[in-house]
PDB file of N, CA and C in Angstrom:
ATOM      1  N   UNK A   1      21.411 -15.617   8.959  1.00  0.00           N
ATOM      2  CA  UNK A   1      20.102 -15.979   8.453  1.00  0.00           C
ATOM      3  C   UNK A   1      19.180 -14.753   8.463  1.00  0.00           C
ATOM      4  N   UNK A   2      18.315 -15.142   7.757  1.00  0.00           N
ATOM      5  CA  UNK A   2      17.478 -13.396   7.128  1.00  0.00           C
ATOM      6  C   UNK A   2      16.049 -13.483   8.012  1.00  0.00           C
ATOM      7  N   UNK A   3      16.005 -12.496   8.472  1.00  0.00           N
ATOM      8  CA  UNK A   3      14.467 -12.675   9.513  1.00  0.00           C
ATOM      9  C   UNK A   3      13.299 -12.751   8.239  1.00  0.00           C
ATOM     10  N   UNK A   4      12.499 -13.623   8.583  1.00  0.00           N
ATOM     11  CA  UNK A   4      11.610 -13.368   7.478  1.00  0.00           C
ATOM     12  C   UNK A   4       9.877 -13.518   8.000  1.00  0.00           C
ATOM     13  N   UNK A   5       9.227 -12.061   7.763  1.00  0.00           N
ATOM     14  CA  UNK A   5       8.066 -11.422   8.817  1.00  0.00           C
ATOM     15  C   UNK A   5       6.897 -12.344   7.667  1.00  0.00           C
ATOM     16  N   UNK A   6       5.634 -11.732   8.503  1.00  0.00           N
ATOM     17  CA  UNK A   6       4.408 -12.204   7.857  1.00  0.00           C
ATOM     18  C   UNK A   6       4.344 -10.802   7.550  1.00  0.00           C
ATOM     19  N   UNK A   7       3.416 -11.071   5.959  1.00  0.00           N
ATOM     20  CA  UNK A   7       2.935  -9.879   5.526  1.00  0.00           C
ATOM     21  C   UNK A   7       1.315 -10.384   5.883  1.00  0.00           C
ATOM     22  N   UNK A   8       0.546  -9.008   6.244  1.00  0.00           N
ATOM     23  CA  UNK A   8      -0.428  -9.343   6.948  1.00  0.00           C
ATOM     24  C   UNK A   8      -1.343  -8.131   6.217  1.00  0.00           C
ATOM     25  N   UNK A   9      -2.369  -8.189   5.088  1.00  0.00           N
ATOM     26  CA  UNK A   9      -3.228  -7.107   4.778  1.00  0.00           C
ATOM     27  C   UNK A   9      -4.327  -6.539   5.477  1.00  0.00           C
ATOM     28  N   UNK A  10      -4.565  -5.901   6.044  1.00  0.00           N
ATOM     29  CA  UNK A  10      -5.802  -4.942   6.456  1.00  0.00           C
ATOM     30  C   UNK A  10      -6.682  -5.076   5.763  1.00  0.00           C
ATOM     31  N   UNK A  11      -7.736  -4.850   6.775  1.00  0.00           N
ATOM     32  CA  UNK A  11      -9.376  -5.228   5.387  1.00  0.00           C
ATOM     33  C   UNK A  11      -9.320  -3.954   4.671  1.00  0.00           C
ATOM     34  N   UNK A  12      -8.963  -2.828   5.164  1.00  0.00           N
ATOM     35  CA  UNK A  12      -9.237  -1.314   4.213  1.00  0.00           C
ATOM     36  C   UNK A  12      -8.153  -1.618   3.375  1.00  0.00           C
ATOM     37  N   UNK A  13      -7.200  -1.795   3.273  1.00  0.00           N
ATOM     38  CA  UNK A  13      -6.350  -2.078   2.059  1.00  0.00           C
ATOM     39  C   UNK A  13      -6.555  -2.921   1.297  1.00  0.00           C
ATOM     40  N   UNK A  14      -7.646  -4.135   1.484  1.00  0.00           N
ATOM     41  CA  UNK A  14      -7.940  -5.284   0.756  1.00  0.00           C
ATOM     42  C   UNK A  14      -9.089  -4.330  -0.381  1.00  0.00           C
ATOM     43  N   UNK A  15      -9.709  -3.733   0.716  1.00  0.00           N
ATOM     44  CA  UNK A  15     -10.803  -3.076  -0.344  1.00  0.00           C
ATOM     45  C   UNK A  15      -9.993  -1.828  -0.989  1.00  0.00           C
ATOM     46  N   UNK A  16      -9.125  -1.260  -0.856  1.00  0.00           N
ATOM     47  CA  UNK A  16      -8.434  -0.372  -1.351  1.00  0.00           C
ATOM     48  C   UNK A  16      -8.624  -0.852  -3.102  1.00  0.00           C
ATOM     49  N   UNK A  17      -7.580  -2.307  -2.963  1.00  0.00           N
ATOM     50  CA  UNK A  17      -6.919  -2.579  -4.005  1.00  0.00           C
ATOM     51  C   UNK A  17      -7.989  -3.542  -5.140  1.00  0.00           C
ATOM     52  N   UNK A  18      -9.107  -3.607  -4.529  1.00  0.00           N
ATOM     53  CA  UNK A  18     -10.885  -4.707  -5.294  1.00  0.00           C
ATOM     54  C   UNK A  18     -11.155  -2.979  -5.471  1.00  0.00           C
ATOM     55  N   UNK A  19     -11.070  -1.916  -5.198  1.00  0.00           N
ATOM     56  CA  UNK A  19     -11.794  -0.523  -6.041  1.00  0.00           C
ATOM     57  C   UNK A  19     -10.984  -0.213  -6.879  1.00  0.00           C
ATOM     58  N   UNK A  20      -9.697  -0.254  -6.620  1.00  0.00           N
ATOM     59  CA  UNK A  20      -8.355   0.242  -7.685  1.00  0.00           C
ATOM     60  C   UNK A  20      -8.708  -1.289  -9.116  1.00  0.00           C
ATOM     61  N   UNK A  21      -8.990  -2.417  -8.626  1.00  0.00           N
ATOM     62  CA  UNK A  21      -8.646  -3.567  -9.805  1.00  0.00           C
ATOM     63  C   UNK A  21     -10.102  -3.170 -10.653  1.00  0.00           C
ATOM     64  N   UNK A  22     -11.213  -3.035  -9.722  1.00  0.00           N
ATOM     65  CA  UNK A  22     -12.286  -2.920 -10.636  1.00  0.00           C
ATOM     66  C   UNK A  22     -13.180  -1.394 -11.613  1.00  0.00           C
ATOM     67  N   UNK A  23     -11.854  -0.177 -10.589  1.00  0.00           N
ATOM     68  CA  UNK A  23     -11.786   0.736 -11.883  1.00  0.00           C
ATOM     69  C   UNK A  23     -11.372   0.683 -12.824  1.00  0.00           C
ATOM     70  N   UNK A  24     -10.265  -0.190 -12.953  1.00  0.00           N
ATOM     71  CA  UNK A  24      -8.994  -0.378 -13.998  1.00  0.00           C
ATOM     72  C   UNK A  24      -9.835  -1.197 -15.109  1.00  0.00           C
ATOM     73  N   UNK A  25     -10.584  -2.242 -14.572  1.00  0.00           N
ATOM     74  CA  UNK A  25     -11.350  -3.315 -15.309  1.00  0.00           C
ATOM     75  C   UNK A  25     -12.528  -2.953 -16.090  1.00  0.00           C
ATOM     76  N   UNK A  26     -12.994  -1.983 -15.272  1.00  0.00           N
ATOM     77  CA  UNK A  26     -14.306  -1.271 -16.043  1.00  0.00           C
ATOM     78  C   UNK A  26     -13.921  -0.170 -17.341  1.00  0.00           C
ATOM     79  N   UNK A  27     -12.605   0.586 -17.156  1.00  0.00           N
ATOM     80  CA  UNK A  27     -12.179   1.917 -17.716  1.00  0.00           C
ATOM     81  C   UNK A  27     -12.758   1.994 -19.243  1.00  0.00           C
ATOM     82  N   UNK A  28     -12.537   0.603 -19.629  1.00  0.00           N
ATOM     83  CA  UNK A  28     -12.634   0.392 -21.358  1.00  0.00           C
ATOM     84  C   UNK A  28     -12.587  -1.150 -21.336  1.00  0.00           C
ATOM     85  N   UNK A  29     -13.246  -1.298 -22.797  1.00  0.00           N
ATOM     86  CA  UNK A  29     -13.331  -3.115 -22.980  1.00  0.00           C
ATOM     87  C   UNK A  29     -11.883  -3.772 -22.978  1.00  0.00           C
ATOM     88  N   UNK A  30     -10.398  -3.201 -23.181  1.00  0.00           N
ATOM     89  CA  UNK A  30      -9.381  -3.331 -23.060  1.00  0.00           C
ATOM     90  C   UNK A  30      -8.537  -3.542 -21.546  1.00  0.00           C
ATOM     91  N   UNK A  31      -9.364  -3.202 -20.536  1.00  0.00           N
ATOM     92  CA  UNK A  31      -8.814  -2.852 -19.800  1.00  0.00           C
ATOM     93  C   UNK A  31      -8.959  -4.125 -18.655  1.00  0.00           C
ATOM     94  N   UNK A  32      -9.793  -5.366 -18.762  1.00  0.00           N
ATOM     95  CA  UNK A  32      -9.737  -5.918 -18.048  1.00  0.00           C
ATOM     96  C   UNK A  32      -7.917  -6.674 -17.778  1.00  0.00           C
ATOM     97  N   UNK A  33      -7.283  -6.810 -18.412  1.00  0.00           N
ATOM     98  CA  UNK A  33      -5.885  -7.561 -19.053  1.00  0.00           C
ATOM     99  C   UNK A  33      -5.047  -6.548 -17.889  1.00  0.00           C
ATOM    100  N   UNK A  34      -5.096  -4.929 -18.271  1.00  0.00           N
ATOM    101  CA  UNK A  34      -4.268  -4.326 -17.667  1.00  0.00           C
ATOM    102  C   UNK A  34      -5.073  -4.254 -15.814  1.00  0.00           C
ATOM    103  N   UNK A  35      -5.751  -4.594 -15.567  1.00  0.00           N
ATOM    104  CA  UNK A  35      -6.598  -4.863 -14.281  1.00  0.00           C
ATOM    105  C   UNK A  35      -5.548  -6.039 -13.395  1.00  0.00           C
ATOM    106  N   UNK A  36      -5.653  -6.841 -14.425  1.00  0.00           N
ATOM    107  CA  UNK A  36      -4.749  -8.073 -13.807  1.00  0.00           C
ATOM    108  C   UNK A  36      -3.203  -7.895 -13.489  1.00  0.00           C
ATOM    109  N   UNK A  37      -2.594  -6.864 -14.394  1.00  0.00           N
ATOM    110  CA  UNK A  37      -1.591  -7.019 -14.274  1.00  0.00           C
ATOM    111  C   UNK A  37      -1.201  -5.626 -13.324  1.00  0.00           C
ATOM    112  N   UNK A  38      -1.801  -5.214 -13.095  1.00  0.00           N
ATOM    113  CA  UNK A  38      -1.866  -4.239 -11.928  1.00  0.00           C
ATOM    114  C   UNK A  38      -2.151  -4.996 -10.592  1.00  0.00           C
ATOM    115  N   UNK A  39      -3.228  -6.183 -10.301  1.00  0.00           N
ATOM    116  CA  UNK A  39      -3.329  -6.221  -9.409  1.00  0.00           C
ATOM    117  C   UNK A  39      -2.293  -7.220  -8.958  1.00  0.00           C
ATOM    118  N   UNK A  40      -1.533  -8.404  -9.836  1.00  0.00           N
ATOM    119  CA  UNK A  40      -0.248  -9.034  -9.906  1.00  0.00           C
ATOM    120  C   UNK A  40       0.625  -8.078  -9.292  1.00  0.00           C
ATOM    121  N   UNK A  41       1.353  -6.694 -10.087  1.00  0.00           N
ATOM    122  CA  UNK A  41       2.165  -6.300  -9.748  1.00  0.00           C
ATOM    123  C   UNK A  41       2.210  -5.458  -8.055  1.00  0.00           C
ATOM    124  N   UNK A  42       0.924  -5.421  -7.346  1.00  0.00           N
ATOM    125  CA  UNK A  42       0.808  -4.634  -6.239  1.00  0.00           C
ATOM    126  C   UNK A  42       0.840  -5.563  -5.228  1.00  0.00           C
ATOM    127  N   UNK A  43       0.515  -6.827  -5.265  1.00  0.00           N
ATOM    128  CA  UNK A  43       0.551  -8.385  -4.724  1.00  0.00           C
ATOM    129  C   UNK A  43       1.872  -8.898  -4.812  1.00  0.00           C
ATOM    130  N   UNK A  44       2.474  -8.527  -5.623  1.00  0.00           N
ATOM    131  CA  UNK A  44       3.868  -9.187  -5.762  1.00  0.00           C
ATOM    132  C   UNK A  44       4.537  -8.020  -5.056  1.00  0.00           C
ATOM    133  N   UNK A  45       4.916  -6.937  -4.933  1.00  0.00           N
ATOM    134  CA  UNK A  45       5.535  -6.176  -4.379  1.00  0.00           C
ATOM    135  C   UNK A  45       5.337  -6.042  -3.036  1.00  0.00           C
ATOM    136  N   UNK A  46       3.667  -6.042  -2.353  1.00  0.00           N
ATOM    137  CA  UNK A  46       3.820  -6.176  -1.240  1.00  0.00           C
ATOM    138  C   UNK A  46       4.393  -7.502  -0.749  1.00  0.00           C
ATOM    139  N   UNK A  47       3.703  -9.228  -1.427  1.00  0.00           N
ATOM    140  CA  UNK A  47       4.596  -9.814  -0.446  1.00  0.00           C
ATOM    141  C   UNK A  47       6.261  -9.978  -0.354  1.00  0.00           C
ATOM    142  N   UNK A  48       6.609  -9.100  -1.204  1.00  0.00           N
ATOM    143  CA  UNK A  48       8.047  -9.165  -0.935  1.00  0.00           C
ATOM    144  C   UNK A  48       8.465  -8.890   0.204  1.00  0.00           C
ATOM    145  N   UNK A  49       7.734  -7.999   0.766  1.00  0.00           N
ATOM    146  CA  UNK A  49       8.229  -7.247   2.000  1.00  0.00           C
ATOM    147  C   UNK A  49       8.045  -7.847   3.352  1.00  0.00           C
ATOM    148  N   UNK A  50       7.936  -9.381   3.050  1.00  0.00           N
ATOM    149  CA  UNK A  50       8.557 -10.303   4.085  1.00  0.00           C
ATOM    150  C   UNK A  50       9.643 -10.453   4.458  1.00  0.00           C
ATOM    151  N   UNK A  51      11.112  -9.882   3.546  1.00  0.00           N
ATOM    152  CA  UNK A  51      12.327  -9.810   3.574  1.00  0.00           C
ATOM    153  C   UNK A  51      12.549  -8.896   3.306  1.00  0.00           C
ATOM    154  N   UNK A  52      13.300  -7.733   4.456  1.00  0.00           N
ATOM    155  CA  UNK A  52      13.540  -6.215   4.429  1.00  0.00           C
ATOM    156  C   UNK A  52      12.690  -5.587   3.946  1.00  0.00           C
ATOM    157  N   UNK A  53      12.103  -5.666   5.245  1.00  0.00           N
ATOM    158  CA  UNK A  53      10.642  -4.605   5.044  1.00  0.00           C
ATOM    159  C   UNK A  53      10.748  -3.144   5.037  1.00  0.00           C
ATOM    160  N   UNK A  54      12.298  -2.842   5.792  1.00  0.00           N
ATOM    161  CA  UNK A  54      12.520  -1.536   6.131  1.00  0.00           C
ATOM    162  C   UNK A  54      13.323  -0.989   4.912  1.00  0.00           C
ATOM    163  N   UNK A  55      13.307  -1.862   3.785  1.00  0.00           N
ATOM    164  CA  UNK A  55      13.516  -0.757   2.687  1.00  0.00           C
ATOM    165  C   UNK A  55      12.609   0.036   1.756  1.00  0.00           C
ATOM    166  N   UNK A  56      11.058  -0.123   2.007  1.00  0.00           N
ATOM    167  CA  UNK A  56      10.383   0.925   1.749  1.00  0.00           C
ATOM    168  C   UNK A  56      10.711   2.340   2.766  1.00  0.00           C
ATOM    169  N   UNK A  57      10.702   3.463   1.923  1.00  0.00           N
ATOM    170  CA  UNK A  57      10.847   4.697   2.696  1.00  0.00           C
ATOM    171  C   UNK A  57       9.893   5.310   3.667  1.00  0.00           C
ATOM    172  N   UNK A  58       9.674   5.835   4.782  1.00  0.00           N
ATOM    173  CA  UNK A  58       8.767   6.586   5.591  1.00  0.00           C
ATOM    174  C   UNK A  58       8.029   7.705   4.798  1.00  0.00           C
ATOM    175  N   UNK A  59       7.066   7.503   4.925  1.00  0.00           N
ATOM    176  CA  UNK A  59       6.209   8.381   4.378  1.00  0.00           C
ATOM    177  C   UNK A  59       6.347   9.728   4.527  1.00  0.00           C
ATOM    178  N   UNK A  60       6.721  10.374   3.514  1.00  0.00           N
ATOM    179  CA  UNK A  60       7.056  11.847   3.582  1.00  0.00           C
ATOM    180  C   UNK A  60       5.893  12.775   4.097  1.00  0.00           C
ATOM    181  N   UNK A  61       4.394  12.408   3.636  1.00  0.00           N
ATOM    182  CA  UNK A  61       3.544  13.508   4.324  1.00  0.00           C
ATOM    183  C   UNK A  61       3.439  13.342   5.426  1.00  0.00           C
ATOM    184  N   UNK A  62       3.947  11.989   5.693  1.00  0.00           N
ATOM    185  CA  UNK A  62       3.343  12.008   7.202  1.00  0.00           C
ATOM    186  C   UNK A  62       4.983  12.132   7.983  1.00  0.00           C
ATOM    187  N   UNK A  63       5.801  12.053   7.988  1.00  0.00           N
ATOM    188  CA  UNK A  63       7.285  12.340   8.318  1.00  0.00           C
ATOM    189  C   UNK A  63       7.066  13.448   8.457  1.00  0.00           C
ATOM    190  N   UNK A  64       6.869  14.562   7.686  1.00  0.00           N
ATOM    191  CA  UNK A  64       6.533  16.216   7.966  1.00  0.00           C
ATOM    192  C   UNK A  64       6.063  16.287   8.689  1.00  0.00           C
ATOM    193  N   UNK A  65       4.777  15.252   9.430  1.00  0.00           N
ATOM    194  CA  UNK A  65       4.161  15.891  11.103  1.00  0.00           C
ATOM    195  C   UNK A  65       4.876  15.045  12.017  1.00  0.00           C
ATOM    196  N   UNK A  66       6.243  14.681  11.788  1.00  0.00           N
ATOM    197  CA  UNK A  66       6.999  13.701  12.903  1.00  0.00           C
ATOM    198  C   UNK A  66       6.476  12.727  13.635  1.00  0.00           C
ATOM    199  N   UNK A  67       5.937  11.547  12.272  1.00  0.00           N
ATOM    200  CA  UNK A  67       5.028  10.540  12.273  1.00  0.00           C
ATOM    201  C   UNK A  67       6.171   9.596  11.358  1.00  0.00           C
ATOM    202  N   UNK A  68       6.890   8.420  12.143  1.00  0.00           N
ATOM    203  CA  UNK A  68       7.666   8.039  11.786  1.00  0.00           C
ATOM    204  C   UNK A  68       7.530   6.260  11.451  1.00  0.00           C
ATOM    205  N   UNK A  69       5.975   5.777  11.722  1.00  0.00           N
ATOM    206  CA  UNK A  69       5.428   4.219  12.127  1.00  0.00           C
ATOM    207  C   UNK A  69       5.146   3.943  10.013  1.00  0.00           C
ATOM    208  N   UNK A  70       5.360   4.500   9.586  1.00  0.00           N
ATOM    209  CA  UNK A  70       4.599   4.056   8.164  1.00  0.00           C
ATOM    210  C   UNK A  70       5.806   4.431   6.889  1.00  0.00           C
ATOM    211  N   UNK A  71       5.783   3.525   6.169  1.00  0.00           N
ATOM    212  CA  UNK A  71       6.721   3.377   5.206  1.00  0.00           C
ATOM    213  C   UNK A  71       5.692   2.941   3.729  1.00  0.00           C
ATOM    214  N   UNK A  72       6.623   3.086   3.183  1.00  0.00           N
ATOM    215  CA  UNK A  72       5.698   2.750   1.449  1.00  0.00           C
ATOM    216  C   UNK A  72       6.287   2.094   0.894  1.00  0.00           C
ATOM    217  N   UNK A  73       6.355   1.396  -0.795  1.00  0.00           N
ATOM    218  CA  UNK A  73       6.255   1.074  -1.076  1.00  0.00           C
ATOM    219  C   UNK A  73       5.968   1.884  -2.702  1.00  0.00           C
ATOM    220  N   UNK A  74       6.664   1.725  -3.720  1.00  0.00           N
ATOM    221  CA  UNK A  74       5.784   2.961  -4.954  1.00  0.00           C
ATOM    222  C   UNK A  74       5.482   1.715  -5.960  1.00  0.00           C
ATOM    223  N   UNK A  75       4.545   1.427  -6.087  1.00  0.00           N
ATOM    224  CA  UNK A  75       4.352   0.495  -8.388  1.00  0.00           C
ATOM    225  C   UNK A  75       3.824   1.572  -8.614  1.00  0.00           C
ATOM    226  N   UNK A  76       4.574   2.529  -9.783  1.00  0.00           N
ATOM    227  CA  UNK A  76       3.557   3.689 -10.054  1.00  0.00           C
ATOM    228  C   UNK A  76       2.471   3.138 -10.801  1.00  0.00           C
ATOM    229  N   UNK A  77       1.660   3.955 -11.054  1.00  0.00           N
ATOM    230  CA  UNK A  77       1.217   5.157  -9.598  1.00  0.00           C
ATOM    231  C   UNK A  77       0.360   4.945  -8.583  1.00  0.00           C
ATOM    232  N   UNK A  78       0.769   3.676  -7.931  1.00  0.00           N
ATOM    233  CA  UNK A  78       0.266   3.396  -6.905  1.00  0.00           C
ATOM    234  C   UNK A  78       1.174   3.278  -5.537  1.00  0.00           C
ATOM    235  N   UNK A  79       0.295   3.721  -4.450  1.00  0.00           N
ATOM    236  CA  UNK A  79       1.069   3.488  -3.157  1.00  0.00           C
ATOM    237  C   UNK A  79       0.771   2.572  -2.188  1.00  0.00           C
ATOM    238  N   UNK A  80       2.440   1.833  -1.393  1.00  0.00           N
ATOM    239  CA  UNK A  80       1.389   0.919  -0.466  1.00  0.00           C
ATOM    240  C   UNK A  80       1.684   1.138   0.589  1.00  0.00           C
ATOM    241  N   UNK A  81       1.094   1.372   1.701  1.00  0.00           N
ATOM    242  CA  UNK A  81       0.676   2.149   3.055  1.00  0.00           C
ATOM    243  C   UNK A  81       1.419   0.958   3.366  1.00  0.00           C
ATOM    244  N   UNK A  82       2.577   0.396   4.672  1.00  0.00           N
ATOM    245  CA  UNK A  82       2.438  -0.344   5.484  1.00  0.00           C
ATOM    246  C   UNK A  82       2.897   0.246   7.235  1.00  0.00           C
ATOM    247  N   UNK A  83       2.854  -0.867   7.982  1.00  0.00           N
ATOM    248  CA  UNK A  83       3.504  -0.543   9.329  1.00  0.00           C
ATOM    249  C   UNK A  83       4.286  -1.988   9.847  1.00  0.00           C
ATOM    250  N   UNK A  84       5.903  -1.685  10.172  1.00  0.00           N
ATOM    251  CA  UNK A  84       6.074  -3.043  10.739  1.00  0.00           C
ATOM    252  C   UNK A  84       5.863  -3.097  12.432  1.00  0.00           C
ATOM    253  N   UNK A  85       5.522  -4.225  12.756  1.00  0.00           N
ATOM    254  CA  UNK A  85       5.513  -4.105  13.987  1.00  0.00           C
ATOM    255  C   UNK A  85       5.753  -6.136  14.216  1.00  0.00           C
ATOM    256  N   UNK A  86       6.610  -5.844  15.159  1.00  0.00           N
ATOM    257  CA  UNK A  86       7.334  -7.501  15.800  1.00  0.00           C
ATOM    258  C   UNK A  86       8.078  -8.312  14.099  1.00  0.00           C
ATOM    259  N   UNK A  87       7.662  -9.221  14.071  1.00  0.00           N
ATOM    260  CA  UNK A  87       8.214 -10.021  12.920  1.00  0.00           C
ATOM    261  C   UNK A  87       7.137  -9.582  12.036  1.00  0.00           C
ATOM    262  N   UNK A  88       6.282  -8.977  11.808  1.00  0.00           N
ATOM    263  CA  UNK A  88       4.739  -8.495  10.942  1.00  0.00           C
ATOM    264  C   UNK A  88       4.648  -7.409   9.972  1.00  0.00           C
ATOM    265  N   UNK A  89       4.291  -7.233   9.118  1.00  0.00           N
ATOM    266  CA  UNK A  89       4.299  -6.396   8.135  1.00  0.00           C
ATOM    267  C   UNK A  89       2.769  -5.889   7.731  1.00  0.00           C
ATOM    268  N   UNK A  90       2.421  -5.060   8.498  1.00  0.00           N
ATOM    269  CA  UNK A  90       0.672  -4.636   8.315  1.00  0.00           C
ATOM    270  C   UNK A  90       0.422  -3.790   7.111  1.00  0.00           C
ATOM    271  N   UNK A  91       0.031  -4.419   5.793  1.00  0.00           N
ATOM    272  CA  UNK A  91      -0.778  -3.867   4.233  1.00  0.00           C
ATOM    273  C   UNK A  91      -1.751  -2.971   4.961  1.00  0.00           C
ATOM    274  N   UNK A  92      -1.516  -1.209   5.016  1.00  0.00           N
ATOM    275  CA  UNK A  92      -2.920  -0.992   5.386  1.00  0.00           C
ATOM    276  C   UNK A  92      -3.430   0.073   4.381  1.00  0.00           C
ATOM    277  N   UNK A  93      -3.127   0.635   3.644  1.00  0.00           N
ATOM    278  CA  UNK A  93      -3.574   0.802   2.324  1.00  0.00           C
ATOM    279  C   UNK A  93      -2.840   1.310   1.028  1.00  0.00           C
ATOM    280  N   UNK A  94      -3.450   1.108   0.064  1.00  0.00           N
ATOM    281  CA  UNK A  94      -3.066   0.854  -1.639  1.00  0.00           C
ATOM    282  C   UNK A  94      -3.727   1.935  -2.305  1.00  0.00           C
ATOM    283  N   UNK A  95      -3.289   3.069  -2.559  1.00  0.00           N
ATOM    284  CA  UNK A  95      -3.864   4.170  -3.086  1.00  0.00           C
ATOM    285  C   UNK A  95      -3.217   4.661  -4.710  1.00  0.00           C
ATOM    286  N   UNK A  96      -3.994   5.738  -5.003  1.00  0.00           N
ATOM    287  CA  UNK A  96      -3.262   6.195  -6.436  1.00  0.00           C
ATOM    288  C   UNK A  96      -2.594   7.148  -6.185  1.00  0.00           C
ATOM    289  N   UNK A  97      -1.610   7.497  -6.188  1.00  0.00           N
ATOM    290  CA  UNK A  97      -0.349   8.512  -6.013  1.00  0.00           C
ATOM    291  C   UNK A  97      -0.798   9.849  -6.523  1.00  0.00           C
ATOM    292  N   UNK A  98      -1.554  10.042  -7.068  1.00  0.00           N
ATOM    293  CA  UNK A  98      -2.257  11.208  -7.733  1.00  0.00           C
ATOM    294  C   UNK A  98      -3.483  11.806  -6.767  1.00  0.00           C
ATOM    295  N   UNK A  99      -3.443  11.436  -6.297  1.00  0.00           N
ATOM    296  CA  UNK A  99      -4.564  11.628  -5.297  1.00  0.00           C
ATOM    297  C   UNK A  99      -4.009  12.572  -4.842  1.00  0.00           C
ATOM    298  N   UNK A 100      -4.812  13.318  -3.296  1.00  0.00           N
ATOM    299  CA  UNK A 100      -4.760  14.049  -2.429  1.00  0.00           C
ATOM    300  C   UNK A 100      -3.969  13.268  -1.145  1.00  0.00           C
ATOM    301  N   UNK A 101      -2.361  12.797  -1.625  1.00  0.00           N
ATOM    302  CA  UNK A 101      -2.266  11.356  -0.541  1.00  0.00           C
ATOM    303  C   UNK A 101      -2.012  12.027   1.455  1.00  0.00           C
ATOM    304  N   UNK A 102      -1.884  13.217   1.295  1.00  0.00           N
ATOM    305  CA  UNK A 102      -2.061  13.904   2.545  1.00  0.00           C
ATOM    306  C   UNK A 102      -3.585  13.971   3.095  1.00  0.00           C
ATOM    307  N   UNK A 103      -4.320  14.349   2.513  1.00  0.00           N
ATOM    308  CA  UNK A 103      -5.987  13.841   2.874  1.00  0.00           C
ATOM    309  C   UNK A 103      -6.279  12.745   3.367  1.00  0.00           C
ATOM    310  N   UNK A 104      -5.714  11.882   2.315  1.00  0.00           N
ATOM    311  CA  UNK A 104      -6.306  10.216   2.888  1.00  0.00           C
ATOM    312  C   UNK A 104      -5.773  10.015   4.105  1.00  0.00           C
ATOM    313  N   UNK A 105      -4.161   9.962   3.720  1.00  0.00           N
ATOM    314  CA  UNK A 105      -2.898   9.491   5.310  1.00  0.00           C
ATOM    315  C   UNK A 105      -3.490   9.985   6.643  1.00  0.00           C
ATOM    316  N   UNK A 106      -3.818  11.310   6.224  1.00  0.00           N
ATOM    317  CA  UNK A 106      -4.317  11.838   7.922  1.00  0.00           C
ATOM    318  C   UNK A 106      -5.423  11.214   7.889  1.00  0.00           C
ATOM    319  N   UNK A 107      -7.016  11.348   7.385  1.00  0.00           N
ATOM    320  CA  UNK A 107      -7.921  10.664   7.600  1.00  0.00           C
ATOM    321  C   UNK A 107      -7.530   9.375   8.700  1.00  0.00           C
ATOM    322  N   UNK A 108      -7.127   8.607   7.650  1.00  0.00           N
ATOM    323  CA  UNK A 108      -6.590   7.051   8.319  1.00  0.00           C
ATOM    324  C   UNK A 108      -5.892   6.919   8.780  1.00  0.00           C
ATOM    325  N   UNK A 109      -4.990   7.428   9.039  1.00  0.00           N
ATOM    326  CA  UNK A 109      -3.727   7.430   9.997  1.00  0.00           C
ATOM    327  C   UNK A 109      -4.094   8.027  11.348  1.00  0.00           C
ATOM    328  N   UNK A 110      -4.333   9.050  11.742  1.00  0.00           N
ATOM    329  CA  UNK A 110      -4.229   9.927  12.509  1.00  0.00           C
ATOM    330  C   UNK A 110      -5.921  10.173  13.113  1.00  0.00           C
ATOM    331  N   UNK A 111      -6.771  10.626  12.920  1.00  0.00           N
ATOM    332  CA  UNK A 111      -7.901  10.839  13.120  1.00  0.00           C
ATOM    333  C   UNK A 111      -8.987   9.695  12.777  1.00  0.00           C
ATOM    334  N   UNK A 112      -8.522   8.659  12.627  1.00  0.00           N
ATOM    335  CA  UNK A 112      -9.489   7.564  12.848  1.00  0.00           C
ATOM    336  C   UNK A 112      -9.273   7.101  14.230  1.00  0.00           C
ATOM    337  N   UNK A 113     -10.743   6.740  15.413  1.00  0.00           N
ATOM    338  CA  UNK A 113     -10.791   6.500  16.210  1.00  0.00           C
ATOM    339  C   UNK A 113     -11.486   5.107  16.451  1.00  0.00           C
TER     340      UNK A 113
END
C-alpha cells in the first residue's frame, strides 16, 4: 500500500502563486484564460505530491551549499519550493525560473529568522 502525505501550502507560497496568477491576468486583455490555466496547472502538480513526494529533485542551488531538506517540482517556467517532513508535504514557494532563483532560496531558506 502507497503512503499517502498531506500536501500542506505555506502562506508565502500561497501569495507566491495570487502575484504569479494576477501578473499573468493583468499582462494583456488575453491573458486572463492563460492566468487560469497556469494557476490549474501549478495546483495540480503540487497536489500530486501526496504520492511520491520524493520524486521532485533537491534543489540544485541550494544542494551546492550542502542543503539537502528542499526538492522541486518544474511547470515551466515555474518552480515549486517544497520540504517533506513526517507523512507532510510543506508548498513553501512558487517562483518564475527566470528569476535570480539563488537570491530568493537563500533569502527564504537560509537567512530568514
Amino acid at each position: 500500500m502507497t503512503k499517502k502525505f498531506d500536501v500542506i501550502w505555506a502562506h508565502v507560497a500561497e501569495n507566491d502563486l495570487k502575484e504569479i496568477i494576477e501578473y499573468i491576468a493583468t499582462d494583456s486583455p488575453a491573458s486572463p484564460p492563460n492566468a487560469l490555466k497556469t494557476l490549474q496547472k501549478i495546483k495540480q502538480q503540487a497536489s500530486r505530491l501526496y504520492i511520491l513526494p520524493e520524486r521532485g529533485r533537491i534543489v540544485p542551488e541550494l544542494q551546492d551549499q550542502g542543503i539537502l531538506l528542499y526538492r522541486e517540482l518544474i511547470v515551466p517556467p515555474w518552480r515549486i519550493i517544497y520540504r517533506i517532513s513526517e507523512m507532510n508535504v510543506y508548498i513553501l514557494s512558487v517562483f518564475d525560473a527566470r528569476q535570480n532563483v539563488e537570491d530568493i532560496l537563500l533569502h527564504r531558506f537560509i537567512f530568514r529568522k
